[in-house]
Protein backbone atom coordinates (compact mmCIF):
# COMPACT_ATOMS: atom_id res chain seq x y z
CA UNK A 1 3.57 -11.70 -4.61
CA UNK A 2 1.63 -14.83 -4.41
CA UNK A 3 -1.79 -15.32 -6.01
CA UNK A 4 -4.69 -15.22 -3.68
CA UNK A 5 -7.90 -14.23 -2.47
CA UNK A 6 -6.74 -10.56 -1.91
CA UNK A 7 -5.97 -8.74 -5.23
CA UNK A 8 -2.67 -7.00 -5.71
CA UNK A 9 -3.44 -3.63 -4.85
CA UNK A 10 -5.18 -4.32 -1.39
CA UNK A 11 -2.08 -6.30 -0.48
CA UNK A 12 0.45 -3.29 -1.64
CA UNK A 13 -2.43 -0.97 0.27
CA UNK A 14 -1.95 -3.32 3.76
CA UNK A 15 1.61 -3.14 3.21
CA UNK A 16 1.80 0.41 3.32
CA UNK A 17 -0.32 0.53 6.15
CA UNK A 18 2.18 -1.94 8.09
CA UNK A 19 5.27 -0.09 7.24
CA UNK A 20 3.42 2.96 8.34
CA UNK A 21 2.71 1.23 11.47
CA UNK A 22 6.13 -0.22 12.07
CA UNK A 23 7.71 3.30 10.70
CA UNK A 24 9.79 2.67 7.78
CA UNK A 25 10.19 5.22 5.74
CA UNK A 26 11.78 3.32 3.10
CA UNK A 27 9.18 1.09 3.18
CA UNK A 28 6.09 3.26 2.56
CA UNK A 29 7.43 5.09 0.42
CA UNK A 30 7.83 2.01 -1.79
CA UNK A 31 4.73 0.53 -0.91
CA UNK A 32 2.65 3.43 -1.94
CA UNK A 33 4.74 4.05 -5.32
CA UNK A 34 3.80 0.16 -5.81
CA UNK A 35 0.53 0.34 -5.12
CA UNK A 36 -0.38 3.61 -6.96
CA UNK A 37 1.08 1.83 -10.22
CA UNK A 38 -1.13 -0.52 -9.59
CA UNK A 39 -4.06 1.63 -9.35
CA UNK A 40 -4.33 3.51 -6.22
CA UNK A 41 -6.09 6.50 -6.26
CA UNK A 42 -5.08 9.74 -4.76
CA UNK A 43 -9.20 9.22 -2.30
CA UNK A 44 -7.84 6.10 -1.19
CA UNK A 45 -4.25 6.59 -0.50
CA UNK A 46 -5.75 9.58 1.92
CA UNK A 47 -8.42 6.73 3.56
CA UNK A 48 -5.40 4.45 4.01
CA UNK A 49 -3.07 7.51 5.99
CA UNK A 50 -6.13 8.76 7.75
């Protein structure tokens, strides 16, 4: 993942919400284990789904 103006987690957190979106299974499933490595807490990963 490039640097940028978006830190990592809010990119791994808008990639889960696109494979969610798009329906990949696969996808959010890896998303979400990335981006609760990098932080995620269990309040936001329910925000993100909601």
């Amino acid at each position: 993942m490039a640097p940028g103006a978006l830190d990592p987690l809010t990119k791994e957190m808008l990639y889960v919400a696109v494979s969610t979106a798009n329906g990949c299974g696969y996808c959010v499933h890896s998303h979400t284990a990335a981006a609760k490595a990098k932080g995620m807490t269990e309040a936001q990963h329910g925000e993100l789904l909601a």
